[in-house]
C-alpha atoms as a PDB file:
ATOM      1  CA  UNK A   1     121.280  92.271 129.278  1.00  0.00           C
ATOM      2  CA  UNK A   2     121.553  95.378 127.400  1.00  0.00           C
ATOM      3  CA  UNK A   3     119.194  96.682 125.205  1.00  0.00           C
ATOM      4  CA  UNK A   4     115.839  95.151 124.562  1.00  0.00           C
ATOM      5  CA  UNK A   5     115.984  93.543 121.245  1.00  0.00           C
ATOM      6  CA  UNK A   6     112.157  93.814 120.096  1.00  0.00           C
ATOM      7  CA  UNK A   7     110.564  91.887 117.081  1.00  0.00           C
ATOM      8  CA  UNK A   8     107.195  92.536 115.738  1.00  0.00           C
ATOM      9  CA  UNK A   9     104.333  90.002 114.449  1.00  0.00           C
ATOM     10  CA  UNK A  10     102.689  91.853 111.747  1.00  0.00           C
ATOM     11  CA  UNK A  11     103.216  95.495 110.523  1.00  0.00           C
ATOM     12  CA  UNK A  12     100.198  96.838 111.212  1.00  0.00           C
ATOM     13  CA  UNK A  13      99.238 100.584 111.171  1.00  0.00           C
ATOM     14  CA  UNK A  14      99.273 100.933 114.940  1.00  0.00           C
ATOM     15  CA  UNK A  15     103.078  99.129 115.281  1.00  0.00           C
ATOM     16  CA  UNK A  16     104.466 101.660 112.681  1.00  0.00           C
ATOM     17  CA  UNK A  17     102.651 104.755 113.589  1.00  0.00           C
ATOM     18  CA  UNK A  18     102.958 104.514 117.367  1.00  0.00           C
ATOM     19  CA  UNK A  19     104.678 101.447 118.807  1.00  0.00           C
ATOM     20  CA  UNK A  20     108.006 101.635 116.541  1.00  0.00           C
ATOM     21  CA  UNK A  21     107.903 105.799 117.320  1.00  0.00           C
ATOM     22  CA  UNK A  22     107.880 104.838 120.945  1.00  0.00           C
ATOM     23  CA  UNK A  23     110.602 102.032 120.921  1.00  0.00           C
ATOM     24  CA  UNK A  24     113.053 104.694 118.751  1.00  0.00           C
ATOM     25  CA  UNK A  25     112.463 107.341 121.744  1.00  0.00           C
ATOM     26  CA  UNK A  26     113.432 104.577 124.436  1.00  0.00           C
ATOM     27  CA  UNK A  27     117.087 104.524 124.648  1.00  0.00           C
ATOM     28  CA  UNK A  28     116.969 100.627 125.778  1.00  0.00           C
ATOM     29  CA  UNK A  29     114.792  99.350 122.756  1.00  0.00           C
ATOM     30  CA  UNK A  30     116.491  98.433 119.429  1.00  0.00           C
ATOM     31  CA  UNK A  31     113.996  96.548 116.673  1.00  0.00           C
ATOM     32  CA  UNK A  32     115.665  93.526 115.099  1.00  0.00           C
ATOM     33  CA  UNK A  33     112.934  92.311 112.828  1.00  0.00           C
ATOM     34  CA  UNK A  34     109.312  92.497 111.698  1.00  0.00           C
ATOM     35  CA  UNK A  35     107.532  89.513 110.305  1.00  0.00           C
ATOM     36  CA  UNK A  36     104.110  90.524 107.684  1.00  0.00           C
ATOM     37  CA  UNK A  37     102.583  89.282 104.374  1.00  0.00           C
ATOM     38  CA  UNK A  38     102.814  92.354 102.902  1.00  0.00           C
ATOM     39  CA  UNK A  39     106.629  93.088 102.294  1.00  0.00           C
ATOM     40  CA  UNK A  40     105.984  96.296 101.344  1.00  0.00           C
ATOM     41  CA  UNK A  41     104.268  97.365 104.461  1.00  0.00           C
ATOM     42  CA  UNK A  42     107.532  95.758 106.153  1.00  0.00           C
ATOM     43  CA  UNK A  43     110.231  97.608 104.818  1.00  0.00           C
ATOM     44  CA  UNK A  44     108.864 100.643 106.014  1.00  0.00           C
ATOM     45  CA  UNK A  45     110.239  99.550 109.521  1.00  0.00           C
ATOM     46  CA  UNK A  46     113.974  99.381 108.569  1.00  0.00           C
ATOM     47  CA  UNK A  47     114.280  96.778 110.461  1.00  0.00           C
ATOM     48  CA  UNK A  48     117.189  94.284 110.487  1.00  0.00           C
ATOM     49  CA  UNK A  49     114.846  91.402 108.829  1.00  0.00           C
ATOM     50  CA  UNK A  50     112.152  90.846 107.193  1.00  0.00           C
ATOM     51  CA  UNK A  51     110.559  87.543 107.760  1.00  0.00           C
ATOM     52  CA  UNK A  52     107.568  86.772 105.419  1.00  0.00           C
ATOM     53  CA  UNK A  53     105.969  83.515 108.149  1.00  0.00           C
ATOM     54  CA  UNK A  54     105.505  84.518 112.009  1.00  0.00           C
ATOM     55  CA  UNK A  55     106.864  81.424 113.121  1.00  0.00           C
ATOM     56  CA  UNK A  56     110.582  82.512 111.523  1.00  0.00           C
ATOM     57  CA  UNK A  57     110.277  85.559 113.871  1.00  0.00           C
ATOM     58  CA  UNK A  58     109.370  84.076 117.005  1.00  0.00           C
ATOM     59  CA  UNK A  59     112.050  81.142 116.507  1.00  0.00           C
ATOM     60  CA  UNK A  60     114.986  84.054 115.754  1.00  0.00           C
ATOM     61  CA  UNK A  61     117.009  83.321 119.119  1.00  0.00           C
ATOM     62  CA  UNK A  62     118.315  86.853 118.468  1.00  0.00           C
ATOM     63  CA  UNK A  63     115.062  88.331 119.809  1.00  0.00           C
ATOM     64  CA  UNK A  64     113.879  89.224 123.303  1.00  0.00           C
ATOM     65  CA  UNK A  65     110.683  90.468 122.873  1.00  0.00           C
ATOM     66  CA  UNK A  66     107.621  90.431 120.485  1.00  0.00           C
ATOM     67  CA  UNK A  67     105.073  93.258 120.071  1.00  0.00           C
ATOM     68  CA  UNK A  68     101.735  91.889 118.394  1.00  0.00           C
ATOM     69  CA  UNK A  69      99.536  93.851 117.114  1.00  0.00           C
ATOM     70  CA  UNK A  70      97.397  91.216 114.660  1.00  0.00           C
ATOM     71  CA  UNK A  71      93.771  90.824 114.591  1.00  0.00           C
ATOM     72  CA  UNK A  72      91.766  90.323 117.211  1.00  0.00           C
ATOM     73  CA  UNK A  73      91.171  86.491 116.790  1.00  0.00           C
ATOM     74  CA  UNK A  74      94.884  86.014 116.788  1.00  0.00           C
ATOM     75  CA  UNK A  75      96.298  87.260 119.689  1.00  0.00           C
ATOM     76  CA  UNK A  76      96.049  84.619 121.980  1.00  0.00           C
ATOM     77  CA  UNK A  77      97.380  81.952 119.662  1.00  0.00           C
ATOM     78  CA  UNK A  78     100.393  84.130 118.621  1.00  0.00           C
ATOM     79  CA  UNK A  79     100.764  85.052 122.233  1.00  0.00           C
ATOM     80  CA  UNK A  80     101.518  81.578 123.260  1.00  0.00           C
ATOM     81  CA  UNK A  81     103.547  80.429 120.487  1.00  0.00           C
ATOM     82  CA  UNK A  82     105.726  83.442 121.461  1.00  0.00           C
ATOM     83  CA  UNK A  83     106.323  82.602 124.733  1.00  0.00           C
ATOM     84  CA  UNK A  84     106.866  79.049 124.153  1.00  0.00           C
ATOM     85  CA  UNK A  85     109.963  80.226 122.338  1.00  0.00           C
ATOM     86  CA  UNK A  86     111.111  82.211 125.006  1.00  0.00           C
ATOM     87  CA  UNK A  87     109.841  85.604 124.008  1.00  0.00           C
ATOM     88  CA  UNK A  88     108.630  88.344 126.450  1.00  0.00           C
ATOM     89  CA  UNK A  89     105.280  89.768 124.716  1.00  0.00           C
ATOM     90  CA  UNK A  90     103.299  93.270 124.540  1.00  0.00           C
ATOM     91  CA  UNK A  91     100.115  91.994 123.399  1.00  0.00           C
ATOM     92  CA  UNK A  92      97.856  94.446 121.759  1.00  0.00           C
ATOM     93  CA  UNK A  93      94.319  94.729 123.114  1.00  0.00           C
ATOM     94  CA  UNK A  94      92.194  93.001 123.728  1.00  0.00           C
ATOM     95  CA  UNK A  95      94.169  90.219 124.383  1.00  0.00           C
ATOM     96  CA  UNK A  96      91.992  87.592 124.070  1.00  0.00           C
ATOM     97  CA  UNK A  97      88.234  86.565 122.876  1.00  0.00           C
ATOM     98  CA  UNK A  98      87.385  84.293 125.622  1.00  0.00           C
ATOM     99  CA  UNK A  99      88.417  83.821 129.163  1.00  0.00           C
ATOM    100  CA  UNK A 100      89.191  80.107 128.350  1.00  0.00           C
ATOM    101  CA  UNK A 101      92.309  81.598 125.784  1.00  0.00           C
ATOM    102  CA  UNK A 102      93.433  84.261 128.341  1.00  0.00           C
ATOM    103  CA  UNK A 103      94.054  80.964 130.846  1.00  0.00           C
ATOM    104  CA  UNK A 104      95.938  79.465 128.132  1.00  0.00           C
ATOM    105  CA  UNK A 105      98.072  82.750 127.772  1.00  0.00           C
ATOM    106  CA  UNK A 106      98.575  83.322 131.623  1.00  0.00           C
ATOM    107  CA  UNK A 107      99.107  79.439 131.399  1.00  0.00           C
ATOM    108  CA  UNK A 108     102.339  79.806 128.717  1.00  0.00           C
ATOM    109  CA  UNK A 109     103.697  83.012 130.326  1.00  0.00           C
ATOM    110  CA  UNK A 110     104.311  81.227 133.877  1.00  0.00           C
ATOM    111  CA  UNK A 111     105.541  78.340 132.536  1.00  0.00           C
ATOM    112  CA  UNK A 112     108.152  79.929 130.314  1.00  0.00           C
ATOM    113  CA  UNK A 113     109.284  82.449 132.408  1.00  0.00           C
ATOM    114  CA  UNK A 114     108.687  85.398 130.703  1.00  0.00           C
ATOM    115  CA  UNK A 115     106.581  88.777 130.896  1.00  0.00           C
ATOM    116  CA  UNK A 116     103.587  89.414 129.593  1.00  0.00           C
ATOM    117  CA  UNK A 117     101.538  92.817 129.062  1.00  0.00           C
ATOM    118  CA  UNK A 118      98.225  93.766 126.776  1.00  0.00           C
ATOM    119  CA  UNK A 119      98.988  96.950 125.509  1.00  0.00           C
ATOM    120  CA  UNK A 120      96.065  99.135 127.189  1.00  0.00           C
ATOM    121  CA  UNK A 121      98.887 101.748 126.878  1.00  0.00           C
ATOM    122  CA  UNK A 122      96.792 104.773 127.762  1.00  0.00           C
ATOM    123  CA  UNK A 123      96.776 103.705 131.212  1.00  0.00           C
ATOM    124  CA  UNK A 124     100.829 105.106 131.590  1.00  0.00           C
ATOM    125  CA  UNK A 125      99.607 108.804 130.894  1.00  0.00           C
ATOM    126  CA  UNK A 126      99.930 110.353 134.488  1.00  0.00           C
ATOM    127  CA  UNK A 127      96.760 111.726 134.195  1.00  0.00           C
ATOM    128  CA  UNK A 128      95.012 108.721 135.708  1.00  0.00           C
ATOM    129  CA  UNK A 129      97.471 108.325 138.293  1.00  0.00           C
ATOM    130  CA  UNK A 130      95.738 111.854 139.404  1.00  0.00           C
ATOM    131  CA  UNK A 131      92.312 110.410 138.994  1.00  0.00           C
ATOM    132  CA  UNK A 132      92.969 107.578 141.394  1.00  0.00           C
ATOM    133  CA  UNK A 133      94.316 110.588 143.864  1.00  0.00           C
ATOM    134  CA  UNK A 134      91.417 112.524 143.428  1.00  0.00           C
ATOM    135  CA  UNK A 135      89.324 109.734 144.162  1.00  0.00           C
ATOM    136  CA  UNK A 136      91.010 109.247 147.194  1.00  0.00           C
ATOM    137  CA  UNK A 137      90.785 112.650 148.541  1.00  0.00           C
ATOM    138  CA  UNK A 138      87.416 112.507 148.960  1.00  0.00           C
ATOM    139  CA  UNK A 139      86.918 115.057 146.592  1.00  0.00           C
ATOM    140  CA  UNK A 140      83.257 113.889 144.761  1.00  0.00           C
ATOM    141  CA  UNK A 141      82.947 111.381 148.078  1.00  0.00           C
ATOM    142  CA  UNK A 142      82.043 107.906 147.467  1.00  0.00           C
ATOM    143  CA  UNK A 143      81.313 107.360 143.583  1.00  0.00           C
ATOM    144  CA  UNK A 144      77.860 105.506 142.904  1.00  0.00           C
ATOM    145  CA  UNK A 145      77.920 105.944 138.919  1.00  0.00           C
ATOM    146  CA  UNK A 146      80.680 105.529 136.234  1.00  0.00           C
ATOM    147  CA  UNK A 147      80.589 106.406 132.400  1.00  0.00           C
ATOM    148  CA  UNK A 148      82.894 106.427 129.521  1.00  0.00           C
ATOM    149  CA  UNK A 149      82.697 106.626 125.761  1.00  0.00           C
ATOM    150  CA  UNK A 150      85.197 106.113 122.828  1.00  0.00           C
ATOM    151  CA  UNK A 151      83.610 106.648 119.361  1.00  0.00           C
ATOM    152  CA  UNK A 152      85.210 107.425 116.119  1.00  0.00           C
ATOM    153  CA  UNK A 153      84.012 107.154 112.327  1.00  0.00           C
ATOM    154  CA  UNK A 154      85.305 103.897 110.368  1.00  0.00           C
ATOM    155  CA  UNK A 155      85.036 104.699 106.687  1.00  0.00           C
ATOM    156  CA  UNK A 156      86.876 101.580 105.207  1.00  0.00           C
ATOM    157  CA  UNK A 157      84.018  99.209 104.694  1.00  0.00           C
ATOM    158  CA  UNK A 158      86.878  96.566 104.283  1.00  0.00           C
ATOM    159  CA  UNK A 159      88.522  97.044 107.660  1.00  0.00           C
ATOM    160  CA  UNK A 160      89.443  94.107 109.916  1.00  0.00           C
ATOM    161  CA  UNK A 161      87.317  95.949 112.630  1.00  0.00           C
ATOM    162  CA  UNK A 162      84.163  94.793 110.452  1.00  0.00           C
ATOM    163  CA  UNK A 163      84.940  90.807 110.291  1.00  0.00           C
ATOM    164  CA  UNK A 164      83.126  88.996 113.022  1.00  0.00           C
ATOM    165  CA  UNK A 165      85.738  85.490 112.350  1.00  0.00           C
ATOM    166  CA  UNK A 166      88.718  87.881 113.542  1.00  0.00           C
ATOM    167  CA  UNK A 167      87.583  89.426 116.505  1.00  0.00           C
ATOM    168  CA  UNK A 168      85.791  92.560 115.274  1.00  0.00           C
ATOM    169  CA  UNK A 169      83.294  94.872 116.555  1.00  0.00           C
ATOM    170  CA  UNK A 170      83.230  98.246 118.568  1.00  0.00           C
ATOM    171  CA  UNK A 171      83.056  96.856 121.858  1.00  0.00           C
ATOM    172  CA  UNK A 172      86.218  94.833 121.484  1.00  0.00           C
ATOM    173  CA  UNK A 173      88.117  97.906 119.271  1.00  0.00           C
ATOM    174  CA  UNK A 174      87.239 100.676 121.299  1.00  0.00           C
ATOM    175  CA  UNK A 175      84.889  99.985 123.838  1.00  0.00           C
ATOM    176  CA  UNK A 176      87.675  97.500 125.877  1.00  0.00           C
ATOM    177  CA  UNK A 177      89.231 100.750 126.716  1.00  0.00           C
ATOM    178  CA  UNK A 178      86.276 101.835 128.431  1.00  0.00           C
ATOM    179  CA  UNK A 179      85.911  98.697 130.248  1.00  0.00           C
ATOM    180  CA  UNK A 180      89.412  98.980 131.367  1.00  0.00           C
ATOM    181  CA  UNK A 181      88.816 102.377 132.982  1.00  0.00           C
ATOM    182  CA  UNK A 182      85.882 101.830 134.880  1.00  0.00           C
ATOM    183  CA  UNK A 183      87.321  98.372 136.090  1.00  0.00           C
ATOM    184  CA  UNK A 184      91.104  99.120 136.573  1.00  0.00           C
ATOM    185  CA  UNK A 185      91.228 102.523 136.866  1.00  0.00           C
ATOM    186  CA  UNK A 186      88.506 103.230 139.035  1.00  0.00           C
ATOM    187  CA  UNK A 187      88.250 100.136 140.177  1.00  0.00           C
ATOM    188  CA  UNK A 188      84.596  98.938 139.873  1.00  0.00           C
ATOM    189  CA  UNK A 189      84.379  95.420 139.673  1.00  0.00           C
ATOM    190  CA  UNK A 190      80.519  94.016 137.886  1.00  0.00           C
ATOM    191  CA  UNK A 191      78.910  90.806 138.769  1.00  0.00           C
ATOM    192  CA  UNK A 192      76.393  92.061 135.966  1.00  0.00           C
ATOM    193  CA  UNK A 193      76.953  92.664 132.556  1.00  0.00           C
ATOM    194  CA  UNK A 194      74.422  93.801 130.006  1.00  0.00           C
ATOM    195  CA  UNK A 195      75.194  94.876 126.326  1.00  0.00           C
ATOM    196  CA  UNK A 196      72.879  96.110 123.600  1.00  0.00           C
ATOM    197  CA  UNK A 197      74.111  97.688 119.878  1.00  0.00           C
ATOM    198  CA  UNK A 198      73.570  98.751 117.069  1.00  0.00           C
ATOM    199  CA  UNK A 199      74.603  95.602 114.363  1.00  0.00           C
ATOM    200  CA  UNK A 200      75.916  95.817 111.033  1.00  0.00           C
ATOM    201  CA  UNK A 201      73.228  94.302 108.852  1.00  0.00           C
ATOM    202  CA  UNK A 202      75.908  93.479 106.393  1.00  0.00           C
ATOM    203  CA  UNK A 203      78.528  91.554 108.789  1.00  0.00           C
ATOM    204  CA  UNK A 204      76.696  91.501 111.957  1.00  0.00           C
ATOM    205  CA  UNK A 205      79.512  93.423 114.490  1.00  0.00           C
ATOM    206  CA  UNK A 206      78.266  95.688 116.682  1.00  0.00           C
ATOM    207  CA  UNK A 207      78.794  99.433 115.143  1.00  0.00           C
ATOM    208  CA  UNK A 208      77.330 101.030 118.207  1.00  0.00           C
ATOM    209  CA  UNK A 209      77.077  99.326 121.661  1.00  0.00           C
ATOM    210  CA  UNK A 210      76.707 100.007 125.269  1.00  0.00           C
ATOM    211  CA  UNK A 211      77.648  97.920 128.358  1.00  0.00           C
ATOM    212  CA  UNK A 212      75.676  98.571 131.969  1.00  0.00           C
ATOM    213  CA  UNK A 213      77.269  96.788 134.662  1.00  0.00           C
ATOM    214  CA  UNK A 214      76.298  96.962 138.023  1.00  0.00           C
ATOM    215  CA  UNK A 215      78.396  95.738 141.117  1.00  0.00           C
ATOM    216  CA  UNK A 216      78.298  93.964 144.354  1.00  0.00           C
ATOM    217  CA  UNK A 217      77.002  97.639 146.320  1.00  0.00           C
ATOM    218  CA  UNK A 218      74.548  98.007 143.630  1.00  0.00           C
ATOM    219  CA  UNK A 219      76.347 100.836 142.044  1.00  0.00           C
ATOM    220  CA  UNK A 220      76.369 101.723 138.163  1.00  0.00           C
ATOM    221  CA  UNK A 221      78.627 102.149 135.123  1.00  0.00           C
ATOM    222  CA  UNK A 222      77.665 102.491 131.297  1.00  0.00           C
ATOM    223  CA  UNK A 223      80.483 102.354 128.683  1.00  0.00           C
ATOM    224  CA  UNK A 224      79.390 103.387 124.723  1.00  0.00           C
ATOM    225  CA  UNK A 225      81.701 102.306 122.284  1.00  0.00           C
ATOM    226  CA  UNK A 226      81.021 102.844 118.909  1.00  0.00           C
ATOM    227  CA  UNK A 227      82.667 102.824 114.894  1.00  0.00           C
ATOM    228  CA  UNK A 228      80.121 105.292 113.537  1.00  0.00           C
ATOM    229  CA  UNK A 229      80.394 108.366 115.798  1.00  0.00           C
ATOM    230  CA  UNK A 230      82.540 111.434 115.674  1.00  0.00           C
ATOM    231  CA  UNK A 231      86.314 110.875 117.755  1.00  0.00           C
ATOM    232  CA  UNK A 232      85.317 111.429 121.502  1.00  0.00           C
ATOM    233  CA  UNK A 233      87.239 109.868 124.410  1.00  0.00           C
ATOM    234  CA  UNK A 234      85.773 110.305 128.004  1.00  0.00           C
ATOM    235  CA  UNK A 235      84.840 108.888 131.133  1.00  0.00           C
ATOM    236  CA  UNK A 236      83.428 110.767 133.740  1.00  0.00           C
ATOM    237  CA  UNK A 237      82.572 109.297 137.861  1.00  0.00           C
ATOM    238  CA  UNK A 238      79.908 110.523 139.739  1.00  0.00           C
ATOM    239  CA  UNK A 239      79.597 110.909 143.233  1.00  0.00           C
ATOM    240  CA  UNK A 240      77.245 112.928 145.552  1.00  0.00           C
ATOM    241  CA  UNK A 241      79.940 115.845 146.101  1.00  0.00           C
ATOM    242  CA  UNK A 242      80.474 116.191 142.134  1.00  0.00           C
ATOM    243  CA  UNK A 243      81.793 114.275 139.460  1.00  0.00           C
ATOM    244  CA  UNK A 244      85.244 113.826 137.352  1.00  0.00           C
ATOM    245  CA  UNK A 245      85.148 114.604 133.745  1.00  0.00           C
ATOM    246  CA  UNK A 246      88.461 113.160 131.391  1.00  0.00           C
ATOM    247  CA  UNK A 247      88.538 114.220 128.149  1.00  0.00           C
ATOM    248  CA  UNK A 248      91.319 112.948 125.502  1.00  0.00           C
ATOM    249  CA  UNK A 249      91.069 110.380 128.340  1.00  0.00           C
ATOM    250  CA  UNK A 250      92.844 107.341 125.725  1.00  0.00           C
ATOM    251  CA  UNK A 251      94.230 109.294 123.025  1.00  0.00           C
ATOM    252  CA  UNK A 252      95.191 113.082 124.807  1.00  0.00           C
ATOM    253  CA  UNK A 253      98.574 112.577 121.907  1.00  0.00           C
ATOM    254  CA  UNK A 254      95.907 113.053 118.979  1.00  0.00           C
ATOM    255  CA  UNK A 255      93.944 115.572 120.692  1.00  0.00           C
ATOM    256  CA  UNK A 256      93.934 119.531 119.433  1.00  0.00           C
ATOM    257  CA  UNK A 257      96.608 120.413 122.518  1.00  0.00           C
ATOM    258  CA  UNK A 258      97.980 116.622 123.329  1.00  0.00           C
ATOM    259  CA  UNK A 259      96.569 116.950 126.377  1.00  0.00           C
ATOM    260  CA  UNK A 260      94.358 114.788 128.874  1.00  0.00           C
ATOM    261  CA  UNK A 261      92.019 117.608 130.716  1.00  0.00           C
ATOM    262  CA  UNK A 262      90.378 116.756 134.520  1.00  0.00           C
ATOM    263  CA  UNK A 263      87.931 118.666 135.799  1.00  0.00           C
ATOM    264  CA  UNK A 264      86.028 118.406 138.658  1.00  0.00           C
ATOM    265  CA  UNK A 265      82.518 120.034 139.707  1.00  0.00           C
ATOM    266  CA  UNK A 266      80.889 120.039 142.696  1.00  0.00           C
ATOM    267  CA  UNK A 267      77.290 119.140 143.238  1.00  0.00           C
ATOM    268  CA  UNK A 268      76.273 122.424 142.111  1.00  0.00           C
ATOM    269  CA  UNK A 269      77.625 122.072 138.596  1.00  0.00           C
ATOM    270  CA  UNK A 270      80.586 124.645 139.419  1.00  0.00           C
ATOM    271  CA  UNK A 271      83.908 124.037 138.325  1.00  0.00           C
ATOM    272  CA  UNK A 272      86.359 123.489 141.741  1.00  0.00           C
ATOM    273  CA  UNK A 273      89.562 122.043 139.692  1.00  0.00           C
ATOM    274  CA  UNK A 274      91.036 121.816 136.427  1.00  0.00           C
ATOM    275  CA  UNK A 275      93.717 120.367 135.230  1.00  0.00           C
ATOM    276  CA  UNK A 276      96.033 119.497 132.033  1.00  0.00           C
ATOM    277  CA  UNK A 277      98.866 117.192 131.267  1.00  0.00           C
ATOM    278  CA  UNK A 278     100.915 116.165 128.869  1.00  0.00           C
ATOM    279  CA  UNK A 279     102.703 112.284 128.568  1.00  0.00           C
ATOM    280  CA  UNK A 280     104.422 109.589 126.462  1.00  0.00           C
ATOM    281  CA  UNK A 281     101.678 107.176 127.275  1.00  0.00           C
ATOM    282  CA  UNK A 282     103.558 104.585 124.820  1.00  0.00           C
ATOM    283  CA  UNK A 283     106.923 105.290 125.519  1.00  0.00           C
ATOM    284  CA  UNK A 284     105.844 105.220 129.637  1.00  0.00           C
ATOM    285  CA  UNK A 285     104.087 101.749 128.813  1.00  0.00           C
ATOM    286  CA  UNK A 286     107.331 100.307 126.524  1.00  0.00           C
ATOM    287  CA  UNK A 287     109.561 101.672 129.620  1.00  0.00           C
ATOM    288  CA  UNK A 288     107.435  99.655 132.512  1.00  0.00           C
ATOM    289  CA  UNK A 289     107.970  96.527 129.980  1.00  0.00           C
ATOM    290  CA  UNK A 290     111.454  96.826 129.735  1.00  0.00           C
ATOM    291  CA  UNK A 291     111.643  97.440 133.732  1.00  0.00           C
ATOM    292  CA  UNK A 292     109.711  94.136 133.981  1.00  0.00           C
ATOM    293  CA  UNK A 293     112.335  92.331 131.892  1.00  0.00           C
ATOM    294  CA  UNK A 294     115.385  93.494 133.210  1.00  0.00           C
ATOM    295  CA  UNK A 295     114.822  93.202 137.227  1.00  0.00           C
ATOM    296  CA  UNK A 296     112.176  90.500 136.808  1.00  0.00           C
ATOM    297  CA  UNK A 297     109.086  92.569 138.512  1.00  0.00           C
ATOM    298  CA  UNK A 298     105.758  91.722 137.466  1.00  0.00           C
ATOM    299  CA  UNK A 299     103.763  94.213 135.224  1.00  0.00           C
ATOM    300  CA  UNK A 300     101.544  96.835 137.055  1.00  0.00           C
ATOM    301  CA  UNK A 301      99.046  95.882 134.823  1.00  0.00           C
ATOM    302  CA  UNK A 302      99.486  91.830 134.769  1.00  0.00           C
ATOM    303  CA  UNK A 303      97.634  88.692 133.457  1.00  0.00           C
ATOM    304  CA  UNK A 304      95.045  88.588 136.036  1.00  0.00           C
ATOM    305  CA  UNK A 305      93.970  91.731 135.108  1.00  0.00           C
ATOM    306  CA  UNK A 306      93.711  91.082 131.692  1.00  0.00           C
ATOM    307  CA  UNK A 307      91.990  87.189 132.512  1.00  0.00           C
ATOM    308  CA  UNK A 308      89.429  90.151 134.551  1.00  0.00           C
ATOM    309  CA  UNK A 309      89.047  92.105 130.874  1.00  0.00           C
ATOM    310  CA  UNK A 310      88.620  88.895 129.003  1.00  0.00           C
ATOM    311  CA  UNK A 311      86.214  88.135 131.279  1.00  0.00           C
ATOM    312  CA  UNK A 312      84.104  91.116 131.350  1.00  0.00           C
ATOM    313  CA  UNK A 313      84.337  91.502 127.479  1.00  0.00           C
ATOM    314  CA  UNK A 314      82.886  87.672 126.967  1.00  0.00           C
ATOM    315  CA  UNK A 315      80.493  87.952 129.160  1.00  0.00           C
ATOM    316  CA  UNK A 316      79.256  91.441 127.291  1.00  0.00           C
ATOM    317  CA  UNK A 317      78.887  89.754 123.901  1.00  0.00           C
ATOM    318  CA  UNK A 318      76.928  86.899 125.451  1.00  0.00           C
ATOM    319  CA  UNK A 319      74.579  89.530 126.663  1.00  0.00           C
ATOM    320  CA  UNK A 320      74.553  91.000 123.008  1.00  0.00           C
ATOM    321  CA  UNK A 321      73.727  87.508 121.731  1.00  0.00           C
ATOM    322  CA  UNK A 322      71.443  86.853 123.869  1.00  0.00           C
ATOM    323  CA  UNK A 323      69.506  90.086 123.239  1.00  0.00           C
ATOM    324  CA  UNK A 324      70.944  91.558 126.173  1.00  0.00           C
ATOM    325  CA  UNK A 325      69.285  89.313 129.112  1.00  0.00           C
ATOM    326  CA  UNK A 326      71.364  89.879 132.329  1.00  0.00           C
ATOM    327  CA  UNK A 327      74.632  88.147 132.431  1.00  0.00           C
ATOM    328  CA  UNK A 328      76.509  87.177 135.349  1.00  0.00           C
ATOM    329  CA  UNK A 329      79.842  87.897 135.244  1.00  0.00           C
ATOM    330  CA  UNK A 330      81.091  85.292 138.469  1.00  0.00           C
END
């Protein structure tokens, strides 16, 4: 096989801004076709077709893989219909609503044979490759408390991020990335879940919301997520040596520099490391996909993991619903 030969289901803001960007810097990705409603939203891709129904994409035998980057509500389905035509799929996050539809999706991608990824993409910037070091060193010691926050200001009362039917709500928009680095980066795994938020009166999503989880050794986490606050991407781990502060920890490519920033203190407050670096987080993650395709490894970040984030993200808005009485999470 060549080059990749990529198609993409919908032409959202995210797939022209930063996923067709990435796939023009890779020199093994070439984009065949996008499928959208809006044909003028479309063309902006210059892609080779323009289909106006999804299901004319995914059934174009000319195609490899799909990147979809729909609404919440639809990933899943779109996922599997994908793969049931033989497409390899970068699934935006979060990749599904329920655990029951991430089954169904890990169900599809074994029987057809093909790789599948959710698109946590900040995960390929090297600088949490050098968390997980630092965390090995020793450096803070054993960490007993985890906490990360992703807030920015939504001003389009009309956004897709504000319907409950397709999958809206900080938590699942910004707060998954959260999640994702307390449970895959730094590995803390919950078997409780409690959420409480802020709702829209209007719509009923959660604007603001926080998750604390606690785990199996009785240790902590706490991730904020939230549609109404200014940008700020962190998470920090505490141990009793120090702690480990990222900042521009999922989007260092829109921060001031385009840099993630480390730093370490010790237990005195007193700063014993800082550090700064600079990544294609999305070209890195488009790069791992198309090593996946063409000598058949599985995905560093894989299905399981995601069925883990589907999971822990259920489980968090039963909590919500149920005015945030302890859930269970095995």
């Amino acid at each position: 096989m060549g080059n990749i030969r990529w198609g993409i289901v919908s032409a959202a803001n995210i797939a022209f801004d930063e996923f067709l960007p990435a796939i023009s810097r890779s020199n093994r990705a070439e984009l065949i076709a996008v499928a959208s409603k809006s044909l003028e939203k479309a063309k902006r891709f210059n892609s080779s077709y323009i289909y106006e129904k999804y299901e004319h994409l995914i059934e174009d035998s000319s195609i490899d893989a799909v990147y979809i980057p729909l609404p919440n509500s639809l990933h899943a389905e779109w996922a599997v219909k994908a793969m049931k035509k033989g497409k390899h799929v970068l699934l935006e996050k979060p990749a599904a609503l329920t655990e029951a539809d991430m089954h169904a999706v890990k169900t599809a991608a074994r029987e057809n044979d093909v790789v599948f990824m959710e698109a946590f993409m900040y995960q390929f910037h090297c600088q949490h490759k050098r968390v997980k070091e630092l965390l090995e060193s020793d450096k803070i010691g054993e960490y007993n408390h985890v906490k990360a926050h992703f807030s920015w200001m939504l001003e389009d009362s009309g956004d897709i991020r504000l319907k409950p039917e397709l999958g809206g709500g900080a938590m699942r928009d910004v707060g998954c990335y959260g999640l994702h680095a307390v449970t895959q980066i730094v590995g803390f795994k919950p078997v409780q879940i409690t959420m409480s938020g802020k709702m829209n009166q209007g719509n009923g999503v959660d604007m603001t919301s926080t998750c604390l989880l606690l785990d199996a050794q009785k240790r902590t986490a706490e991730v904020t997520a939230s549609l109404e606050l200014p940008f700020i991407n962190r998470y920090e781990i505490f141990g009793p040596k120090g702690c480990i502060t990222v900042d521009s920890a999922f989007r260092p490519d829109v921060s001031n520099d385009e840099h993630g920033k480390i730093t370490v203190k010790d237990d005195n407050g007193n700063v014993i490391l800082f550090e700064r670096y600079k990544d294609d987080q999305y070209l890195n993650q488009i790069e791992h996909f198309h090593d996946c395709i063409l000598e058949g490894k599985n995905p560093d970040y894989n299905v399981d993991h995601s069925l883990q984030m589907a999971r822990y993200l259920e489980k968090s808005y039963q909590s919500l619903n149920r005015e945030s009485v302890l859930t269970e999470v095995n």
